[in-house]
Protein backbone atom coordinates (compact mmCIF):
# COMPACT_ATOMS: atom_id res chain seq x y z
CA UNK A 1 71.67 104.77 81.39
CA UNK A 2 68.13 105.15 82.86
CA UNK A 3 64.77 103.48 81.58
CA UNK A 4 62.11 105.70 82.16
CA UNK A 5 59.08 103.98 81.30
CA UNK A 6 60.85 100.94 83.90
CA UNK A 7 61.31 103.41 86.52
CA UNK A 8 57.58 104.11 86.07
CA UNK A 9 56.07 100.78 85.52
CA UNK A 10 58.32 99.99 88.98
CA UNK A 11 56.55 102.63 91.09
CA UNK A 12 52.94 100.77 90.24
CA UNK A 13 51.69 98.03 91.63
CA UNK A 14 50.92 95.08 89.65
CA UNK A 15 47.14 95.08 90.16
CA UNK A 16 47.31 98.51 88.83
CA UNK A 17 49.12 97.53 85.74
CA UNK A 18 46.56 94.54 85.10
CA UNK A 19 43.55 97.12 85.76
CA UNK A 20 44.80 99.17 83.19
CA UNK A 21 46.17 96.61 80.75
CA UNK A 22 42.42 94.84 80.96
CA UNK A 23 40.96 99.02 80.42
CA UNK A 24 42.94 98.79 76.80
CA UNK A 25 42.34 95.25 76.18
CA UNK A 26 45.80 94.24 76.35
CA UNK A 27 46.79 90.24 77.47
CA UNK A 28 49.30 90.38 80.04
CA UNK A 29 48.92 88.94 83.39
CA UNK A 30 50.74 85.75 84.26
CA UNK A 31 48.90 83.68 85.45
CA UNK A 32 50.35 81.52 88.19
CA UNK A 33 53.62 82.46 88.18
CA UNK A 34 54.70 83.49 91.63
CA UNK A 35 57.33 84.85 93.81
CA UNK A 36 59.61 83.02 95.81
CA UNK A 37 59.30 85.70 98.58
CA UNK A 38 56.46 87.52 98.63
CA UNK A 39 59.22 90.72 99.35
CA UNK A 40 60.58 90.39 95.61
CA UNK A 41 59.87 93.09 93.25
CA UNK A 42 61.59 93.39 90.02
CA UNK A 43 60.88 95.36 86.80
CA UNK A 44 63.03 96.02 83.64
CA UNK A 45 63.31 94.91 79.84
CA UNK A 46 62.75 91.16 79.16
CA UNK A 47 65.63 89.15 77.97
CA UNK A 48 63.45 85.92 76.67
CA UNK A 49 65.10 82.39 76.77
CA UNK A 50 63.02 79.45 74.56
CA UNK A 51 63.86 75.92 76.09
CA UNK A 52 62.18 72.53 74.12
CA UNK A 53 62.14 68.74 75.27
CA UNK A 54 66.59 67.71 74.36
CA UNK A 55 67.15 66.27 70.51
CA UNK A 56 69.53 64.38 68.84
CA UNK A 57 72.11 64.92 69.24
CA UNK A 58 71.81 66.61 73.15
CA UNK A 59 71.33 70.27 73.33
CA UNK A 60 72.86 71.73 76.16
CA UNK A 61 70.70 74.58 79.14
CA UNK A 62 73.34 76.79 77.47
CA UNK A 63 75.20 79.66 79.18
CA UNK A 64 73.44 82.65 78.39
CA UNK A 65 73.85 84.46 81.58
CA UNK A 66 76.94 86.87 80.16
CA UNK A 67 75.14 88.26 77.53
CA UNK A 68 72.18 89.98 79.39
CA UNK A 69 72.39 93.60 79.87
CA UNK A 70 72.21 94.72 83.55
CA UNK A 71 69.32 95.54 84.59
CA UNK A 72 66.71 93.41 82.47
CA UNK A 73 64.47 90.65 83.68
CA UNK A 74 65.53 87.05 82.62
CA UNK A 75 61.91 85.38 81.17
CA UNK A 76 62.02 82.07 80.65
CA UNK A 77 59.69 79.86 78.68
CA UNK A 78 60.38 75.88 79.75
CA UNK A 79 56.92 74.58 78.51
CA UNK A 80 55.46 74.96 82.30
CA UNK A 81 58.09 72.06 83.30
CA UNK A 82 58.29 71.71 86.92
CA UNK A 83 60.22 68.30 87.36
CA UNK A 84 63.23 69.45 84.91
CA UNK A 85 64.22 72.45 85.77
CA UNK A 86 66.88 75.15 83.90
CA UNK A 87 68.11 78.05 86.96
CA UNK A 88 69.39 76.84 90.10
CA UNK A 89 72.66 78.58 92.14
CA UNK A 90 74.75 79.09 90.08
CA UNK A 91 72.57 80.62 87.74
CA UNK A 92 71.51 82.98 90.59
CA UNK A 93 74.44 83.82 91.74
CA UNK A 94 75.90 85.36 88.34
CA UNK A 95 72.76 87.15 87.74
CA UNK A 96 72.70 88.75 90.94
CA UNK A 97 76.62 89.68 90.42
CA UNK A 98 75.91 90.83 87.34
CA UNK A 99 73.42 93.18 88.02
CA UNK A 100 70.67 91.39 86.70
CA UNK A 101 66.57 92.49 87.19
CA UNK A 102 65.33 88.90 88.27
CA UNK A 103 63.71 86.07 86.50
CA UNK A 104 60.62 84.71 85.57
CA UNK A 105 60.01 81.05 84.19
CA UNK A 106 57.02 79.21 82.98
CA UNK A 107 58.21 76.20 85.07
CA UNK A 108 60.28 75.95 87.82
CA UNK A 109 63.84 76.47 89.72
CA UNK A 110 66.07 74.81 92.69
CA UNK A 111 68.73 75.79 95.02
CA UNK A 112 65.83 78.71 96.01
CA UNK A 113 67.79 79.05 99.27
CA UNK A 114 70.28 81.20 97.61
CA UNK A 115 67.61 83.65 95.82
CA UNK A 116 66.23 83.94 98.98
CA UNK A 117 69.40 84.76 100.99
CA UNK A 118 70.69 87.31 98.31
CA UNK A 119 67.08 88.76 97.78
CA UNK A 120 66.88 87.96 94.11
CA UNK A 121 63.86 88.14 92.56
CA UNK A 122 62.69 84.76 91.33
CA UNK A 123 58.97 84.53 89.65
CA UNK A 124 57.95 80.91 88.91
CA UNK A 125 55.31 78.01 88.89
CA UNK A 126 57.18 75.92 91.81
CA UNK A 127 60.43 74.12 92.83
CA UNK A 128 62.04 70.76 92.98
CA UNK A 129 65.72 69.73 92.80
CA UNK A 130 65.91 67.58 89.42
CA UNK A 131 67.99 69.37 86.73
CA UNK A 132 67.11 69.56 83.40
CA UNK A 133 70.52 68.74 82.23
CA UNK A 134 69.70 66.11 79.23
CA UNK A 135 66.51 66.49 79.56
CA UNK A 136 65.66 69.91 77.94
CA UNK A 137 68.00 72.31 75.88
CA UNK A 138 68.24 76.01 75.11
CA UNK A 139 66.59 76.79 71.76
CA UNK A 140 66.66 80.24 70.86
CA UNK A 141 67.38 83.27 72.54
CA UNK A 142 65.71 86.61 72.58
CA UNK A 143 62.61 84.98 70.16
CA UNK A 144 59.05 85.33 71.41
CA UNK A 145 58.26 83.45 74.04
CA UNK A 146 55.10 81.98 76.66
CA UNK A 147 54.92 83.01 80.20
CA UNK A 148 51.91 82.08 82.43
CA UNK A 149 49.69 81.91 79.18
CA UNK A 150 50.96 85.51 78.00
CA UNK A 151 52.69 85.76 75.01
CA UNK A 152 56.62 88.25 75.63
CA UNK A 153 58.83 89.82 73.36
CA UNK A 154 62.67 90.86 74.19
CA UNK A 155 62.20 94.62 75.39
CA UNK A 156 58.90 94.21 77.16
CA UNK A 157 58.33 95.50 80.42
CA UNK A 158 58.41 92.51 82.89
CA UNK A 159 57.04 93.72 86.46
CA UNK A 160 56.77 91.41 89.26
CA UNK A 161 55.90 91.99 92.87
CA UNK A 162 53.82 90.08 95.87
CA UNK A 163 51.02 89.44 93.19
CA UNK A 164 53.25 87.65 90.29
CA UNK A 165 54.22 89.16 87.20
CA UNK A 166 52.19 91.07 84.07
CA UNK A 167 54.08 92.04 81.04
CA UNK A 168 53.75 95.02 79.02
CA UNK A 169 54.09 95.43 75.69
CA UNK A 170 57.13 97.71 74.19
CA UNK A 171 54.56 98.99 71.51
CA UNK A 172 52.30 100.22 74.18
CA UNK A 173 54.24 100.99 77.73
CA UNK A 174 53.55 104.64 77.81
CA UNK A 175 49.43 104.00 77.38
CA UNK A 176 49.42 101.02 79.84
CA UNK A 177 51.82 102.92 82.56
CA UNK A 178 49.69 106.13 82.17
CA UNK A 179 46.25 104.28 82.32
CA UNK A 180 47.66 102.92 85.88
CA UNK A 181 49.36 105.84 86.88
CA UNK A 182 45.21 107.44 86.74
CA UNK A 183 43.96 104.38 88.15
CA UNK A 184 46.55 104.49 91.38
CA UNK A 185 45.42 108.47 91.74
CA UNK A 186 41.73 107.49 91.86
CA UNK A 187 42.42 104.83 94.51
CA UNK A 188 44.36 107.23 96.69
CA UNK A 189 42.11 109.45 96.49
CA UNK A 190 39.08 107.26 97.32
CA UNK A 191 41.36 106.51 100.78
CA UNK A 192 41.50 109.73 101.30
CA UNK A 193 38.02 110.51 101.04
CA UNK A 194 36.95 107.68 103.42
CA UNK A 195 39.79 108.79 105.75
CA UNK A 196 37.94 112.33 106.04
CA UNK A 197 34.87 110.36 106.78
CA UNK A 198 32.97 109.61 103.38
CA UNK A 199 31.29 106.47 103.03
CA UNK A 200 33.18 103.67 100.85
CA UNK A 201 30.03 104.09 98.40
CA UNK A 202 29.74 107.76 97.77
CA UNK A 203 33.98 107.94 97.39
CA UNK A 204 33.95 104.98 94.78
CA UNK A 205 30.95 106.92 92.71
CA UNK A 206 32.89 110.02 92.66
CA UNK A 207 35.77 108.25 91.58
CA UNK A 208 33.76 106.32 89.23
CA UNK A 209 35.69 103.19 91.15
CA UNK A 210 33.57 100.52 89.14
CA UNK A 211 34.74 101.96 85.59
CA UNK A 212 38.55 101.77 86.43
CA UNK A 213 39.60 98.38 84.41
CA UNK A 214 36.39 98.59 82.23
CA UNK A 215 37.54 98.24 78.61
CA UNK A 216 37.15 101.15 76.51
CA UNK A 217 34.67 101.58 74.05
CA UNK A 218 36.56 101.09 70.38
């Protein structure tokens, strides 16, 4: 079954998507979370994971992997923990079996050698090799959830590529890919002009360049 509005946002870059998300006033640029290859691209429905310091008695990282649809992105909040960490290879290698979109974590990963070697896309705020085994547990699944300071709900558009990752909102894909899908015109068409031999100046006025992202009035 196809996703349109995924196959859309996946066609745009994500400096587009930011332009237009800042246009409508919408939060959802991650900030430093980043690719493990700067090749990676991944879009598709969130699938949000909610990890927490381990209790009493010990929780457990959980094995969540066989209940994500194919296809959606794997977004992980672990508190921005980078020395106890939740996805390593085993991890990767069932989601990339399964079919899985990629995965982005507010923290970090390990065993980043296999990601790399199977090209699956990993989005996150470092690496190091200590596990997180008894040291943080799987809370809730599919709750709302942080990301690189933006807030994601299961069914969001999660869009990563050489620039990190921006999230879109479910409630308002269509404006937000739209709004980019204009912006990406107008900068295509502002190479063009130059191309013919227009100055960079006189094609950004006509293409009102400056006004792009600017927030809309109301």
């Amino acid at each position: 079954m196809t996703d349109a509005n995924v196959e859309r946002a996946a066609r745009l870059d994500c400096a587009s998507l930011s332009d237009a998300m800042d246009r409508l006033g919408i939060p959802g640029q991650c900030f430093g979370i980043k690719p493990l290859d700067h090749k990676f691209r991944m879009a598709g429905r969130a699938f949000t994971l909610l990890y927490t310091p381990i209790g009493t008695p010990y929780g457990n990282v959980g094995d969540f992997i066989d209940d994500v649809p194919n296809g959606n992105v794997i977004v992980i909040d672990n508190g921005g923990r980078k020395d106890a960490n939740i996805w390593g290879d085993i991890l990767t290698y069932c989601a990339h079996k399964r079919g899985g979109g990629g995965t982005a974590i507010d923290g970090g990963c390990r065993d980043t050698s296999l990601a790399l070697s199977l090209n699956y896309p990993m989005y996150t705020k470092g690496y190091y090799m200590r596990t997180g085994k008894d040291r943080v547990q799987l809370e809730a699944t599919n709750v709302p959830v942080t990301i690189g300071h933006v807030r994601v709900n299961a069914g969001d558009i999660c869009r990563g590529d050489s620039d990190g990752v921006v999230v879109i909102p479910k409630q308002r894909e269509l404006e937000v890919i739209e709004t980019a899908e204009g912006i990406e015109r107008a900068e295509e068409k502002i190479r063009e002009l130059v191309g013919s031999g227009m100055t960079l100046r006189e094609a950004r006025a006509q293409q009102q360049y400056h006004l792009l992202q600017r927030k809309k009035d109301g």
